[in-house]
PDB file of N, CA and C in Angstrom:
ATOM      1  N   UNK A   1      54.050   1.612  27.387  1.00  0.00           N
ATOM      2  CA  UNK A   1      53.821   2.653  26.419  1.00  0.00           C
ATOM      3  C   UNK A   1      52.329   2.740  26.035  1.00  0.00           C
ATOM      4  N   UNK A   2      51.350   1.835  25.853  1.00  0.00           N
ATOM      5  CA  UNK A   2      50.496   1.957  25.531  1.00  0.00           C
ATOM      6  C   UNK A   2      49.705   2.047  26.594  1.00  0.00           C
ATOM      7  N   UNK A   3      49.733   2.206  27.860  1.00  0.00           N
ATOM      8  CA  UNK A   3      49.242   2.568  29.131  1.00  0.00           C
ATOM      9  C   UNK A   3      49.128   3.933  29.025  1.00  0.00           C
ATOM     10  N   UNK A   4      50.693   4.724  28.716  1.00  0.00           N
ATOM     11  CA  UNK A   4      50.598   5.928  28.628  1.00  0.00           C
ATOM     12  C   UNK A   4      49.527   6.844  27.649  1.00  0.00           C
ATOM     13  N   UNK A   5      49.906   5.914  26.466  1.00  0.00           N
ATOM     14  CA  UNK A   5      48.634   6.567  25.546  1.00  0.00           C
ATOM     15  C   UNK A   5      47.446   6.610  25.759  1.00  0.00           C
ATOM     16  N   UNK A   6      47.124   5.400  26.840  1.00  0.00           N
ATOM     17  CA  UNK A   6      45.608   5.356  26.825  1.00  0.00           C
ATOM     18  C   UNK A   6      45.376   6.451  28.047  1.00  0.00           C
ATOM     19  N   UNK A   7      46.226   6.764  28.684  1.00  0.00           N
ATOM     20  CA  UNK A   7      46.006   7.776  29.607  1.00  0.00           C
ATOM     21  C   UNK A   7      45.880   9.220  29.099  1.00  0.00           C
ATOM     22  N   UNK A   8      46.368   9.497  28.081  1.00  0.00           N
ATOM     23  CA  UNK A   8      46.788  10.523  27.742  1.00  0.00           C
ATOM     24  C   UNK A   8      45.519  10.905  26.557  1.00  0.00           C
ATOM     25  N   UNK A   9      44.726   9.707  26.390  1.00  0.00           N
ATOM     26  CA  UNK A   9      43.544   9.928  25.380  1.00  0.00           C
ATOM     27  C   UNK A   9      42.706  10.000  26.236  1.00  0.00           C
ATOM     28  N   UNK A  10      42.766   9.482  27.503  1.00  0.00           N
ATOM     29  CA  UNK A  10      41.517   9.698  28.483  1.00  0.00           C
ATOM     30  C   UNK A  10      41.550  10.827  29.169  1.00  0.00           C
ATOM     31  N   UNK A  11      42.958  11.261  29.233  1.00  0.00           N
ATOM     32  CA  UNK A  11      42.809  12.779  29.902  1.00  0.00           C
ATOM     33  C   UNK A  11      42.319  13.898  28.761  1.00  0.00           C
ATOM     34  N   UNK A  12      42.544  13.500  27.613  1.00  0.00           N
ATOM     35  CA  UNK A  12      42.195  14.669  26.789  1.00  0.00           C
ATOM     36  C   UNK A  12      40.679  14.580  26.365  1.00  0.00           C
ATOM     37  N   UNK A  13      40.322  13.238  26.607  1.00  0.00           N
ATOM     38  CA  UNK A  13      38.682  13.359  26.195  1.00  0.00           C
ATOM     39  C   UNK A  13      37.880  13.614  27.687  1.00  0.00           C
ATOM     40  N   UNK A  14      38.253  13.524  29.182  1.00  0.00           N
ATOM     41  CA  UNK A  14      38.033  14.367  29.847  1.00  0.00           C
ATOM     42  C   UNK A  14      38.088  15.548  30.367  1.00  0.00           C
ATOM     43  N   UNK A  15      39.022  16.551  29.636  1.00  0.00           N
ATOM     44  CA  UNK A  15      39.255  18.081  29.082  1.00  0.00           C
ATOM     45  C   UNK A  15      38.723  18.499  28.428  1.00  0.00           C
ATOM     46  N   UNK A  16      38.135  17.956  27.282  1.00  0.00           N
ATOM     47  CA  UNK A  16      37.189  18.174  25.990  1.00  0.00           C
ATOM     48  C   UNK A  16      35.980  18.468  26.943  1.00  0.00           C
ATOM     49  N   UNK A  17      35.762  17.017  27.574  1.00  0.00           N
ATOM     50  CA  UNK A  17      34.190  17.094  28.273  1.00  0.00           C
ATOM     51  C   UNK A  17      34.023  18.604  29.444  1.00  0.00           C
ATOM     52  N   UNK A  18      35.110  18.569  30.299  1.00  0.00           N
ATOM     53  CA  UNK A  18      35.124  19.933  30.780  1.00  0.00           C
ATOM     54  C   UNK A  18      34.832  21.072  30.080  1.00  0.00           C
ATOM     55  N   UNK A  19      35.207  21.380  28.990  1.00  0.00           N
ATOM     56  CA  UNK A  19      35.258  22.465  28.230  1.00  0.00           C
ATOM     57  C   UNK A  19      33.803  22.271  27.785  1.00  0.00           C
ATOM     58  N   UNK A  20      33.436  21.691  27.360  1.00  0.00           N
ATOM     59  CA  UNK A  20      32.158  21.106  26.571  1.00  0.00           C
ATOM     60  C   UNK A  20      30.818  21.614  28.170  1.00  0.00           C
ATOM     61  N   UNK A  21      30.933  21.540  29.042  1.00  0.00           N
ATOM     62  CA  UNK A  21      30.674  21.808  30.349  1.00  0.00           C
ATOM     63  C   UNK A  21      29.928  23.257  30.543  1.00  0.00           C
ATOM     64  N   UNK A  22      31.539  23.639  30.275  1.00  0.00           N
ATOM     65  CA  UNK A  22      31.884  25.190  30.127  1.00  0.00           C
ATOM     66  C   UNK A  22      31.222  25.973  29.317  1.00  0.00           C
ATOM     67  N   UNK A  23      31.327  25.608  28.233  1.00  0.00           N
ATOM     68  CA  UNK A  23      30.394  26.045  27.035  1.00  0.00           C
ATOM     69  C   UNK A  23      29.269  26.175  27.346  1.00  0.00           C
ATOM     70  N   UNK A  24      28.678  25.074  27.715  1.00  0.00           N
ATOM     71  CA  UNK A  24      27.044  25.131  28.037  1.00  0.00           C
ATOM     72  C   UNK A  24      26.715  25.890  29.102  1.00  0.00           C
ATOM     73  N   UNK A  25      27.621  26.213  30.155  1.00  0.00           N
ATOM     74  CA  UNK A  25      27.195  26.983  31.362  1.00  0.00           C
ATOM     75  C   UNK A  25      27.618  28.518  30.718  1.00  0.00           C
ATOM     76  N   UNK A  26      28.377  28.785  30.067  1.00  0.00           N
ATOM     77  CA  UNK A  26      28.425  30.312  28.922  1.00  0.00           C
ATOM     78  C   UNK A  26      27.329  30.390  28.182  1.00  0.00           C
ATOM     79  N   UNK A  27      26.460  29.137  27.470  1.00  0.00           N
ATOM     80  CA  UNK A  27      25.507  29.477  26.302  1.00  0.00           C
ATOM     81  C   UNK A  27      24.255  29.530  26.483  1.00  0.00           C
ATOM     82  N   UNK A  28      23.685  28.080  27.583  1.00  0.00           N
ATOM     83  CA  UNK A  28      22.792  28.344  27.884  1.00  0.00           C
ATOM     84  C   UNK A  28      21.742  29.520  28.618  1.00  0.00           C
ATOM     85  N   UNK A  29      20.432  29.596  28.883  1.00  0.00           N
ATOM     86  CA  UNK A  29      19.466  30.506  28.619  1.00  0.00           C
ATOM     87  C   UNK A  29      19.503  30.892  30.443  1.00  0.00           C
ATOM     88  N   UNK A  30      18.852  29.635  30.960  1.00  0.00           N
ATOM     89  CA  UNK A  30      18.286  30.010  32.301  1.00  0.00           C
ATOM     90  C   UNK A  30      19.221  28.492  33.378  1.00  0.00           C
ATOM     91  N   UNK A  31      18.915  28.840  34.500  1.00  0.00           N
ATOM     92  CA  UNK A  31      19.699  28.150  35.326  1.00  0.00           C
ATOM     93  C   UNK A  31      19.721  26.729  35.498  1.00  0.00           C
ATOM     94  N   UNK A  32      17.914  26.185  35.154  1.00  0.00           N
ATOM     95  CA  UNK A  32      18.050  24.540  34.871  1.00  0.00           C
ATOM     96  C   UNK A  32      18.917  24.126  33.714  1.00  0.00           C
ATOM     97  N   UNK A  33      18.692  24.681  32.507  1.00  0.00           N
ATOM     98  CA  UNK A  33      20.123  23.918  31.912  1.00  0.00           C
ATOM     99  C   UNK A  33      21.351  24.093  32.199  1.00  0.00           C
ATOM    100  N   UNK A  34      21.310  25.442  32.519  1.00  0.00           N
ATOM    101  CA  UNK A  34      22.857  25.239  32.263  1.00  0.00           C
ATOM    102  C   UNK A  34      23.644  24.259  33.669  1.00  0.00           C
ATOM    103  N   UNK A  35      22.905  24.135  34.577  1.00  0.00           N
ATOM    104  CA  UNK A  35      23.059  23.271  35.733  1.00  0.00           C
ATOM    105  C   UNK A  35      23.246  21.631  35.268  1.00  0.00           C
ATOM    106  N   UNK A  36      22.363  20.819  34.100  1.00  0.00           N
ATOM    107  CA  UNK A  36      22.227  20.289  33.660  1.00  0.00           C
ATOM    108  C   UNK A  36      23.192  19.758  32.495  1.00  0.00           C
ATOM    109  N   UNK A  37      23.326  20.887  31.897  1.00  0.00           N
ATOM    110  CA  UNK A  37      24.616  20.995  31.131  1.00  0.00           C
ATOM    111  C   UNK A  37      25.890  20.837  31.989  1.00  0.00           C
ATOM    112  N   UNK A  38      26.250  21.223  33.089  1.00  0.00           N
ATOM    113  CA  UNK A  38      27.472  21.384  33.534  1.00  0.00           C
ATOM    114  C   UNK A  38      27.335  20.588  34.425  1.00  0.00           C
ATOM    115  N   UNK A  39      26.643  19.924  35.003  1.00  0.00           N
ATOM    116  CA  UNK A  39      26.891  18.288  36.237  1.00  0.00           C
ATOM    117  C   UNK A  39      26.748  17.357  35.175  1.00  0.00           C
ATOM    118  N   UNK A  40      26.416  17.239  33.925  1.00  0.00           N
ATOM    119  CA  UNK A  40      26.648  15.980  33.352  1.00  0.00           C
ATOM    120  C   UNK A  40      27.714  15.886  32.637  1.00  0.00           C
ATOM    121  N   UNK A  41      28.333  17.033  32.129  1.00  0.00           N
ATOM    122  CA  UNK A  41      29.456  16.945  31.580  1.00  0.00           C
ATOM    123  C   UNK A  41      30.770  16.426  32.816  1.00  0.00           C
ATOM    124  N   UNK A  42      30.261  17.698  33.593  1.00  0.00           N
ATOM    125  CA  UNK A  42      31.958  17.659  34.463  1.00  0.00           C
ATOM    126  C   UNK A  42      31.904  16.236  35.310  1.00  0.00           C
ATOM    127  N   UNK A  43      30.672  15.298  35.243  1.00  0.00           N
ATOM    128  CA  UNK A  43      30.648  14.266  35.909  1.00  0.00           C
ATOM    129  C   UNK A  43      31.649  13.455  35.067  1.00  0.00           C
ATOM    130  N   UNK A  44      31.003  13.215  33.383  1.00  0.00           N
ATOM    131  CA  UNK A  44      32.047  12.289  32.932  1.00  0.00           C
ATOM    132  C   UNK A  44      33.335  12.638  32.572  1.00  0.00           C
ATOM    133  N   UNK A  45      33.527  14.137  32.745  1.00  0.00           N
ATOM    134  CA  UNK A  45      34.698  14.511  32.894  1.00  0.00           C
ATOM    135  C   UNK A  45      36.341  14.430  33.620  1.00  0.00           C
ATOM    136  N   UNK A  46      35.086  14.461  34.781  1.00  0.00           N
ATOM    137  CA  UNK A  46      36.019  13.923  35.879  1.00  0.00           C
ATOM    138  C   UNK A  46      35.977  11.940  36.094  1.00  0.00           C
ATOM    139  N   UNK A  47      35.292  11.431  35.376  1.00  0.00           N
ATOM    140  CA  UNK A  47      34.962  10.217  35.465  1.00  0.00           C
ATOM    141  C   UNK A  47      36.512   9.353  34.583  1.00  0.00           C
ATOM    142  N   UNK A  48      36.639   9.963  33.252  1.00  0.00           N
ATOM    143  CA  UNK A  48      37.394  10.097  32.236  1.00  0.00           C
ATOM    144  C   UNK A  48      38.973  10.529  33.114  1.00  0.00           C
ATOM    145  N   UNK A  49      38.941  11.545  33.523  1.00  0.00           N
ATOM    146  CA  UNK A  49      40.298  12.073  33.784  1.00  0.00           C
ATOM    147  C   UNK A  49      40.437  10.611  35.112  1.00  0.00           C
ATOM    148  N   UNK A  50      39.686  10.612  36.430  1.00  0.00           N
ATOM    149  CA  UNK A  50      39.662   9.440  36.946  1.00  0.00           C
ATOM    150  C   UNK A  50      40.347   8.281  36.351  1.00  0.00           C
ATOM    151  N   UNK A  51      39.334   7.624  35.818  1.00  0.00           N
ATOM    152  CA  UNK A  51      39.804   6.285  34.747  1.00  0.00           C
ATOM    153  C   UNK A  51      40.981   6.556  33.965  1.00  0.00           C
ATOM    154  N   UNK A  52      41.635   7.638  33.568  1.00  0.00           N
ATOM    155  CA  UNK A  52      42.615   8.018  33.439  1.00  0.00           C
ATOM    156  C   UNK A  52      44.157   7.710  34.325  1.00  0.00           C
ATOM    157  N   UNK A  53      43.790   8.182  35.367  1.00  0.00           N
ATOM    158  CA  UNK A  53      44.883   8.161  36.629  1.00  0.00           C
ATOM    159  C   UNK A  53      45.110   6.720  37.383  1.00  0.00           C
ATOM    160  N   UNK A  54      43.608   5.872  37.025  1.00  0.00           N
ATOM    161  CA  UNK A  54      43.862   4.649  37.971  1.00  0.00           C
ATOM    162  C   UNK A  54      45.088   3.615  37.384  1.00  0.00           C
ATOM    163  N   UNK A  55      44.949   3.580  36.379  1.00  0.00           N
ATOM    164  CA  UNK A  55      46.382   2.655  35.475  1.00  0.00           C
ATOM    165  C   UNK A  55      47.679   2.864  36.237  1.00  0.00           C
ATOM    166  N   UNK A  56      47.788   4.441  36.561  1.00  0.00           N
ATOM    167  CA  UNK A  56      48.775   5.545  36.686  1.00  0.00           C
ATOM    168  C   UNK A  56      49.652   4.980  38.422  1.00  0.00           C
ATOM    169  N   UNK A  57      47.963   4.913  38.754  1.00  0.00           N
ATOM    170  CA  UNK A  57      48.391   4.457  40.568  1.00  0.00           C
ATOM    171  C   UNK A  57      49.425   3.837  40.896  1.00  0.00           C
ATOM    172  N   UNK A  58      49.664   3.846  42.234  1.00  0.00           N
ATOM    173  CA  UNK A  58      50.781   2.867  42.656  1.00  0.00           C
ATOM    174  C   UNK A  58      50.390   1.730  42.882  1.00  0.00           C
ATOM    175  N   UNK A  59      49.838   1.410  43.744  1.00  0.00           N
ATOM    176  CA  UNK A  59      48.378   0.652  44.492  1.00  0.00           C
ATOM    177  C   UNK A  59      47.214   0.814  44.345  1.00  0.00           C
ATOM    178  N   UNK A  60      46.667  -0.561  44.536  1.00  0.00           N
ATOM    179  CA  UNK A  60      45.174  -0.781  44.568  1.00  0.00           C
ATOM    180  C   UNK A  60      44.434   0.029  45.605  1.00  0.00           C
ATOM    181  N   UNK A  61      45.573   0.682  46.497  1.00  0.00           N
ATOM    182  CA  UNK A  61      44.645   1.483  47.619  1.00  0.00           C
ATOM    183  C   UNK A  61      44.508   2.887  47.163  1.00  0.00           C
ATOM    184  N   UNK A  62      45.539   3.157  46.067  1.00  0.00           N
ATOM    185  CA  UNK A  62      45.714   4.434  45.507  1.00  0.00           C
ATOM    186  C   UNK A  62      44.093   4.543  44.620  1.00  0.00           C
ATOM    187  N   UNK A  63      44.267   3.425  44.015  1.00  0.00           N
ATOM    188  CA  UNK A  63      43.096   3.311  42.546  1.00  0.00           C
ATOM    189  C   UNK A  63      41.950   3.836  43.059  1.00  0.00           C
ATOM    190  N   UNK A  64      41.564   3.100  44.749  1.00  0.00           N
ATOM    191  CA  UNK A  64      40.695   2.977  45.581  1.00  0.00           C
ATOM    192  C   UNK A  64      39.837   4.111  45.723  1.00  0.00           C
ATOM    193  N   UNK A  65      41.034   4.902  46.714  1.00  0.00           N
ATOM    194  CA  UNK A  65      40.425   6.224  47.261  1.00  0.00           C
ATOM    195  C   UNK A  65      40.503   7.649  45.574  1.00  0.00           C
ATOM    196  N   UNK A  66      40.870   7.188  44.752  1.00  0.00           N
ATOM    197  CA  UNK A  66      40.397   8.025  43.289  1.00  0.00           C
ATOM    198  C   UNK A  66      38.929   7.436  42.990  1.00  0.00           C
ATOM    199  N   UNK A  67      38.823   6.742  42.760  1.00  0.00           N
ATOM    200  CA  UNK A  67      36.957   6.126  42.747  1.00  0.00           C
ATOM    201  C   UNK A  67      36.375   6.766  43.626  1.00  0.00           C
ATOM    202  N   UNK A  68      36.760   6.294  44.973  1.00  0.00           N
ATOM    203  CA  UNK A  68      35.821   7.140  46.229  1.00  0.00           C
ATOM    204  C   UNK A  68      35.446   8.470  45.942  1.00  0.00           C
ATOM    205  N   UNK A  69      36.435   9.797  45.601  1.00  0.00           N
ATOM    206  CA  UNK A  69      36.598  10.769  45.110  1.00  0.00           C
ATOM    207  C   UNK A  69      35.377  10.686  43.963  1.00  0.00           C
ATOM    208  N   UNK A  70      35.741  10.190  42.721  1.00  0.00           N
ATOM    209  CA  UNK A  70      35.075  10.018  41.896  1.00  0.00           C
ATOM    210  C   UNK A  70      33.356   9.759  42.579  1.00  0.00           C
ATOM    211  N   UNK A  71      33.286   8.963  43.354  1.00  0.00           N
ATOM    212  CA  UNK A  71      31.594   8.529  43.714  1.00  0.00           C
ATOM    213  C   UNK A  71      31.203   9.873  44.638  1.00  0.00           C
ATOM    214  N   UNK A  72      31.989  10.027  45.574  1.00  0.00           N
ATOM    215  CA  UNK A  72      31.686  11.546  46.164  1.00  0.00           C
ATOM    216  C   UNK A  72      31.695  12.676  45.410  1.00  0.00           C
ATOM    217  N   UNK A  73      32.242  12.728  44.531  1.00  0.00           N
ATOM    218  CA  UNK A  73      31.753  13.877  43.362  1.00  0.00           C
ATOM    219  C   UNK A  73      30.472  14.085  42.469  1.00  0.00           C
ATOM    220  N   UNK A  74      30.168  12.809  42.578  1.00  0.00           N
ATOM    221  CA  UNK A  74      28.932  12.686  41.655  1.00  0.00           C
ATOM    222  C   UNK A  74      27.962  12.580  42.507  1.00  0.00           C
ATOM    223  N   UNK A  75      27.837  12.216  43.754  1.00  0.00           N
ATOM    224  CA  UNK A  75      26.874  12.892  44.735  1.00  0.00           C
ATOM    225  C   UNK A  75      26.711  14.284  45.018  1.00  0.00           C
ATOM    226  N   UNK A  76      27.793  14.487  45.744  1.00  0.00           N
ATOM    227  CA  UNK A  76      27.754  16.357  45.668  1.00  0.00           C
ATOM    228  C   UNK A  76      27.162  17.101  44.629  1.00  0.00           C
ATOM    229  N   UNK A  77      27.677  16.431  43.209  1.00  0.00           N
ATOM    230  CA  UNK A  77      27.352  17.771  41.813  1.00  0.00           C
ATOM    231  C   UNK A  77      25.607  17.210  41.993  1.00  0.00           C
ATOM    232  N   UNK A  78      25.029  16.084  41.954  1.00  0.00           N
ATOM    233  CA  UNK A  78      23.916  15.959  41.862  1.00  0.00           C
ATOM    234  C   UNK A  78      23.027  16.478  42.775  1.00  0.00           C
ATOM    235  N   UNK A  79      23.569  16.569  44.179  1.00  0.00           N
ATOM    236  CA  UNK A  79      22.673  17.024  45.336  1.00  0.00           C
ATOM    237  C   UNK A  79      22.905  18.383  44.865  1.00  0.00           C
ATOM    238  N   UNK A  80      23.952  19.202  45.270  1.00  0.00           N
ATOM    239  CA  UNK A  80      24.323  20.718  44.851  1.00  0.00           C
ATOM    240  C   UNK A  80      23.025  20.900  43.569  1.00  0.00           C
ATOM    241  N   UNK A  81      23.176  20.569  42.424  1.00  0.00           N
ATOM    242  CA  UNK A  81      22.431  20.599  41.228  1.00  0.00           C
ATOM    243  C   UNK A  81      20.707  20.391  42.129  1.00  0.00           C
ATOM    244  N   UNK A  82      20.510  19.851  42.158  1.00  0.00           N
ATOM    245  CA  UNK A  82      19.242  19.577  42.604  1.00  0.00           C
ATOM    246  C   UNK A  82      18.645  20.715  43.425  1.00  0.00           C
ATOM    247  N   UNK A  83      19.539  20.927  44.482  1.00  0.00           N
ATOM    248  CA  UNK A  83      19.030  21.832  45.292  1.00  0.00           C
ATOM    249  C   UNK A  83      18.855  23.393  44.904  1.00  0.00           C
ATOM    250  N   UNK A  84      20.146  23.653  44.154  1.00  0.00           N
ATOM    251  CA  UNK A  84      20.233  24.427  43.318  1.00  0.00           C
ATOM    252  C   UNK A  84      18.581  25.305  42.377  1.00  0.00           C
ATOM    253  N   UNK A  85      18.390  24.180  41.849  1.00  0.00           N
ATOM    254  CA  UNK A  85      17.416  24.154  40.686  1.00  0.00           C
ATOM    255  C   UNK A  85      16.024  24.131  41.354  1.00  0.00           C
ATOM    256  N   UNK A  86      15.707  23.032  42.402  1.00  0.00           N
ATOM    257  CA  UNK A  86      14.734  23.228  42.848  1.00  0.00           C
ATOM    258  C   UNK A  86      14.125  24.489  43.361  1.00  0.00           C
ATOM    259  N   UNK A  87      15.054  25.000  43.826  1.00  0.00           N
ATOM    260  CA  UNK A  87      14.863  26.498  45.075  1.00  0.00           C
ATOM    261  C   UNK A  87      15.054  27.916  44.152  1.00  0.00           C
ATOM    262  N   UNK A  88      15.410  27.734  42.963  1.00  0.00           N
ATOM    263  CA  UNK A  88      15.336  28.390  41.897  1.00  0.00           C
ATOM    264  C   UNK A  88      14.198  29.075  41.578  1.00  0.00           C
ATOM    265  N   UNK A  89      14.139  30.510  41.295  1.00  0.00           N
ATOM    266  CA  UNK A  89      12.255  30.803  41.134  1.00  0.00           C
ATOM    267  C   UNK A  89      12.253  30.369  39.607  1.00  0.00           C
ATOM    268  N   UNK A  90      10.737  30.524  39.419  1.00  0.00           N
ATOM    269  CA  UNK A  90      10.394  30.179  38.176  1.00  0.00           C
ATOM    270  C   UNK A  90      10.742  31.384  36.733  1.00  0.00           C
ATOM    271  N   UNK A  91      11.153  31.122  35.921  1.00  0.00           N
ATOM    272  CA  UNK A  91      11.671  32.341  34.880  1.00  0.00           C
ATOM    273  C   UNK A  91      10.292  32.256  34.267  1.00  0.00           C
ATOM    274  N   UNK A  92       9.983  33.481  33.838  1.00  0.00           N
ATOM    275  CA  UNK A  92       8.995  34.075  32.883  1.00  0.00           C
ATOM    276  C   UNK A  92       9.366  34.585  31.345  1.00  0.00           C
ATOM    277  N   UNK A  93       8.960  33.600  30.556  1.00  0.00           N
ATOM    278  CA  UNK A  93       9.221  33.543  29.366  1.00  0.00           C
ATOM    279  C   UNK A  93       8.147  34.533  28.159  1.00  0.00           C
TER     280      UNK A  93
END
């Protein structure tokens, strides 16, 4: 029972962080933040919902390849982000 709860607080504070994500990619101005805003959120977002599911697993091989996921996500959003932003022209303020 208290497995469940702790899952169920980690999925909702990685929903929050999504949304929280979201927000910033709706509010912000120009494309470096809101890029910034939304790979750091949805990282611990998905980090949270992750750490969430591993309790959940069947196996240690299950837990496994959710991390992997998890580490390949946070490469992608960072490279994507990067490249993104770099190649971005400059805004005139």
């Amino acid at each position: 029972m208290i497995l469940d709860v702790l899952t169920g607080l980690l999925l909702v504070a990685g929903c929050a962080f999504f949304a929280v994500g979201t927000l910033g990619l709706l509010r912000f101005p120009d494309l470096r933040t809101r890029l910034h805003a939304l790979t750091k959120a949805d990282n611990l977002g998905l980090g949270l919902v992750v750490l969430a599911l591993v309790p959940q697993a069947g196996s240690v091989a299950e837990a496994a390849k959710l991390l992997l996921i998890w580490a390949l996500a946070l490469v992608a959003a960072a490279t994507s982000s990067h490249l993104l932003g770099r190649d971005a022209p400059e805004e005139q303020t």
